[in-house]
N, C-alpha and C. Protein backbone atom coordinates (compact mmCIF):
# COMPACT_ATOMS: atom_id res chain seq x y z
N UNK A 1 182.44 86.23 101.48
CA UNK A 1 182.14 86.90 102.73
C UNK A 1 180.65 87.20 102.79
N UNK A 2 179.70 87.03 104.03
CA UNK A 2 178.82 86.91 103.96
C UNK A 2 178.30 88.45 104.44
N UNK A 3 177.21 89.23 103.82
CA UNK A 3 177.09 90.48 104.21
C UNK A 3 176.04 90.86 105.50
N UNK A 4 176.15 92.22 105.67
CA UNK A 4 175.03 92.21 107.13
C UNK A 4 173.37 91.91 106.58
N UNK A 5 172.70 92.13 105.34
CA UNK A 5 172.28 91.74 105.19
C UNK A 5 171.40 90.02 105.31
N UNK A 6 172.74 89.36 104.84
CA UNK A 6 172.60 87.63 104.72
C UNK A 6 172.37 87.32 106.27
N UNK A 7 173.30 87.96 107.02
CA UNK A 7 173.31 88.15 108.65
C UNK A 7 172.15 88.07 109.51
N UNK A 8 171.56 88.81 109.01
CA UNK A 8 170.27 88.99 109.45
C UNK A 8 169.16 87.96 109.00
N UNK A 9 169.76 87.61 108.12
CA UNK A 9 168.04 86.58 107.42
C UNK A 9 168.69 85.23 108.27
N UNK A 10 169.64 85.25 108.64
CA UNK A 10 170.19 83.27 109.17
C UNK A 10 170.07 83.85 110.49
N UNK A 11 169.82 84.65 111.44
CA UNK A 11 170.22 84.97 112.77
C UNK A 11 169.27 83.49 113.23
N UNK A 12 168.32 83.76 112.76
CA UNK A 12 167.27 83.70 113.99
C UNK A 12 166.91 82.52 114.08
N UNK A 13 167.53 81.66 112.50
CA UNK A 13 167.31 79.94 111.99
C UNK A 13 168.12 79.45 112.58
N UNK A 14 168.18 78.29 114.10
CA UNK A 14 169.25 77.54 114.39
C UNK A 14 168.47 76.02 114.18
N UNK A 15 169.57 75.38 113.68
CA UNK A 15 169.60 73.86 113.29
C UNK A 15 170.60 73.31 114.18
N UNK A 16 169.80 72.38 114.96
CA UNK A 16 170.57 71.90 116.17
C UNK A 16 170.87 70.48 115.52
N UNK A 17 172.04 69.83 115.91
CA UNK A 17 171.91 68.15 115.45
C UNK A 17 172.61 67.50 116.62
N UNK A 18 172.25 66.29 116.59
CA UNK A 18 172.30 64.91 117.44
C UNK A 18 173.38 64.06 116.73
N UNK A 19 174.04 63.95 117.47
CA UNK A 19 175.54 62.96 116.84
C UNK A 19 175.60 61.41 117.59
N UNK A 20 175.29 60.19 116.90
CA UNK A 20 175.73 59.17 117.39
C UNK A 20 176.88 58.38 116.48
N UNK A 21 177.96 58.23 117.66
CA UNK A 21 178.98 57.05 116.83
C UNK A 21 179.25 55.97 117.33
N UNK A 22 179.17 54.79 116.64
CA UNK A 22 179.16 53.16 116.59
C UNK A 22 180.80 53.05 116.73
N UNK A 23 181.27 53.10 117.49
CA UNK A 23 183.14 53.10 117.61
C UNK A 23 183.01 51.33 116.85
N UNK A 24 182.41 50.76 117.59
CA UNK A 24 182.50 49.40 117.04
C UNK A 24 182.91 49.11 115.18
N UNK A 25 181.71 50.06 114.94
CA UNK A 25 181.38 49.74 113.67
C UNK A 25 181.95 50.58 112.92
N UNK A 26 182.85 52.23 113.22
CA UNK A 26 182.81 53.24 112.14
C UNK A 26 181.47 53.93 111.90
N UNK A 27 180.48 53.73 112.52
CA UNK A 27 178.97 53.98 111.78
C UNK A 27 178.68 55.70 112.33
N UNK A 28 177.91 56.09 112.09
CA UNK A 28 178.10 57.47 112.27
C UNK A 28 176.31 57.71 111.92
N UNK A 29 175.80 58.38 112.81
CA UNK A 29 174.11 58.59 112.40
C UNK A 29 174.06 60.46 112.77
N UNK A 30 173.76 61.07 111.90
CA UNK A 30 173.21 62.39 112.42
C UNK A 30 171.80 62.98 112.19
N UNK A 31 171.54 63.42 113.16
CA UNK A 31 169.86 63.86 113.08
C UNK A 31 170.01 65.34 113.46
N UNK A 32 169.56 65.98 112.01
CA UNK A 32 169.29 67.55 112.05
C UNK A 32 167.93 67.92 112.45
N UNK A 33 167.71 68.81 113.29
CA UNK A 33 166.20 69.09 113.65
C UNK A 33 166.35 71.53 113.27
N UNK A 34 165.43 71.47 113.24
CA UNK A 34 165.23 73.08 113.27
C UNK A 34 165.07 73.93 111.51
N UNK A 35 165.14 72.62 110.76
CA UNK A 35 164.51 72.95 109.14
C UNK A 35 163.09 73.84 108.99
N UNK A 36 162.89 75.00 108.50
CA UNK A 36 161.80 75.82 108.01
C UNK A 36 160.77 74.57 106.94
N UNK A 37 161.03 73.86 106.55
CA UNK A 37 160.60 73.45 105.63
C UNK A 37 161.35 71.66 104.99
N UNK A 38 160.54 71.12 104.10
CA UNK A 38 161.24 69.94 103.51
C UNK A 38 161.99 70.77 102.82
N UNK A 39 161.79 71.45 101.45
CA UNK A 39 162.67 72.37 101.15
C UNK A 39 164.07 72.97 101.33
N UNK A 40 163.81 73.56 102.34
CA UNK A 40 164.83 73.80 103.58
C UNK A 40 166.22 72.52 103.96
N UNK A 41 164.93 71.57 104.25
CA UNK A 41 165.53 70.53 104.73
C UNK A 41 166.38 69.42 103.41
N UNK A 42 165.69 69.78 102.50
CA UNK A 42 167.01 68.73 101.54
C UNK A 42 167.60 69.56 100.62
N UNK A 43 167.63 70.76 100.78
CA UNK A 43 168.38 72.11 100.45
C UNK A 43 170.28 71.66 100.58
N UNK A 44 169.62 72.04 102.30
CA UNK A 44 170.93 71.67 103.01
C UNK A 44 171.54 70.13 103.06
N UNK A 45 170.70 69.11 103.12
CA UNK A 45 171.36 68.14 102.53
C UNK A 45 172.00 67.98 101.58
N UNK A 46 171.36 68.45 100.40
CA UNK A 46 172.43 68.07 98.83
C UNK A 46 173.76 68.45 99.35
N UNK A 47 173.41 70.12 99.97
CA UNK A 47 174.76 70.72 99.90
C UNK A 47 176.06 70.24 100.97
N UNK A 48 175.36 69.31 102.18
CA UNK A 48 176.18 69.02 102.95
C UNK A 48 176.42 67.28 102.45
N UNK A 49 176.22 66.93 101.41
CA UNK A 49 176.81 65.70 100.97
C UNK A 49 177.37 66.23 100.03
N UNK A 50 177.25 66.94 99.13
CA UNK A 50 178.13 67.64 98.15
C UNK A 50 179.41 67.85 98.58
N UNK A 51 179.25 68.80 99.32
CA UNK A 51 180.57 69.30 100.30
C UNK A 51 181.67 67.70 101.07
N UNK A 52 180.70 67.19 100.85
CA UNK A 52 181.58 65.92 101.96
C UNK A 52 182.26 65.09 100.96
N UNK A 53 181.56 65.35 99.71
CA UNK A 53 181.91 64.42 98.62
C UNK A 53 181.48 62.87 98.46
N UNK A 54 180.03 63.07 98.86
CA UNK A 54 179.15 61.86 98.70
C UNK A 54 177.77 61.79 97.98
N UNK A 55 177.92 60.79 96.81
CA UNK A 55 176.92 61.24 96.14
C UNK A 55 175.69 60.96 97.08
N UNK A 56 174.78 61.74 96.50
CA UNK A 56 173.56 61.98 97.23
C UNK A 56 172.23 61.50 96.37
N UNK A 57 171.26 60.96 96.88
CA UNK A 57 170.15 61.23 95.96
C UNK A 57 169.11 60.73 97.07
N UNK A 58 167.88 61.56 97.32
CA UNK A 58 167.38 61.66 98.55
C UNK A 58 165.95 60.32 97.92
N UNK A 59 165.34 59.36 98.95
CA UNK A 59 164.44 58.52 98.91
C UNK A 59 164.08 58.69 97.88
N UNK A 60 162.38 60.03 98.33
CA UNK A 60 161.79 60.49 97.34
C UNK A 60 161.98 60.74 95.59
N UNK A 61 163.36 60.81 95.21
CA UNK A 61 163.79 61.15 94.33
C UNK A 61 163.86 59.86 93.51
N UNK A 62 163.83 58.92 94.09
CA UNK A 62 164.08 57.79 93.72
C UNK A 62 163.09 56.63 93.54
N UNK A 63 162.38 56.74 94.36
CA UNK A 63 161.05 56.25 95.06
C UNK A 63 159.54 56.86 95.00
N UNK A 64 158.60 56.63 95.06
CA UNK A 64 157.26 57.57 95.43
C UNK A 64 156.95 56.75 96.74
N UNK A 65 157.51 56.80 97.81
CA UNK A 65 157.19 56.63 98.78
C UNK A 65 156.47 57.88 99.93
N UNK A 66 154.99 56.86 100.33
CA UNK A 66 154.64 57.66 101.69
C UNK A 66 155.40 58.30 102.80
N UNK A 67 155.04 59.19 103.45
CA UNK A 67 156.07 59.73 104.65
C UNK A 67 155.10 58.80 105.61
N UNK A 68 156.00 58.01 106.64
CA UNK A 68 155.49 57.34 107.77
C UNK A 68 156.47 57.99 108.81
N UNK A 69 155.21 58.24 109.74
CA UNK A 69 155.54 59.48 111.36
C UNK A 69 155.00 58.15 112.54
């Protein structure tokens, strides 16, 4: 159970996401936007492939690749 404390520190962080599905294909793409941080941002990844039960291991981790914007 999450307390009024914890309550207060997530109020104000919303993470909106974008859902596309490929009916054709099964394919499934989601794009999370509203991350504080990279940090932040592959925080919640591990934990939402964890949870799904897919191993995970992010580019960087794997790679020394540049970020291209």
């Amino acid at each position: 159970m999450i307390n009024e404390k914890d309550k207060e520190k997530y109020k104000d962080k919303l993470i909106t996401a974008m859902v596309f599905h490929a009916e054709d294909t099964g394919g499934l793409v989601i794009h999370l936007n509203g991350f504080e941080s990279q940090e932040h941002a592959n925080n919640f990844c591990k934990k939402l492939m964890k949870n799904s039960g897919i191993e995970y291991k992010s580019v960087k981790e794997m790679f020394d690749l540049p970020t291209i914007h």
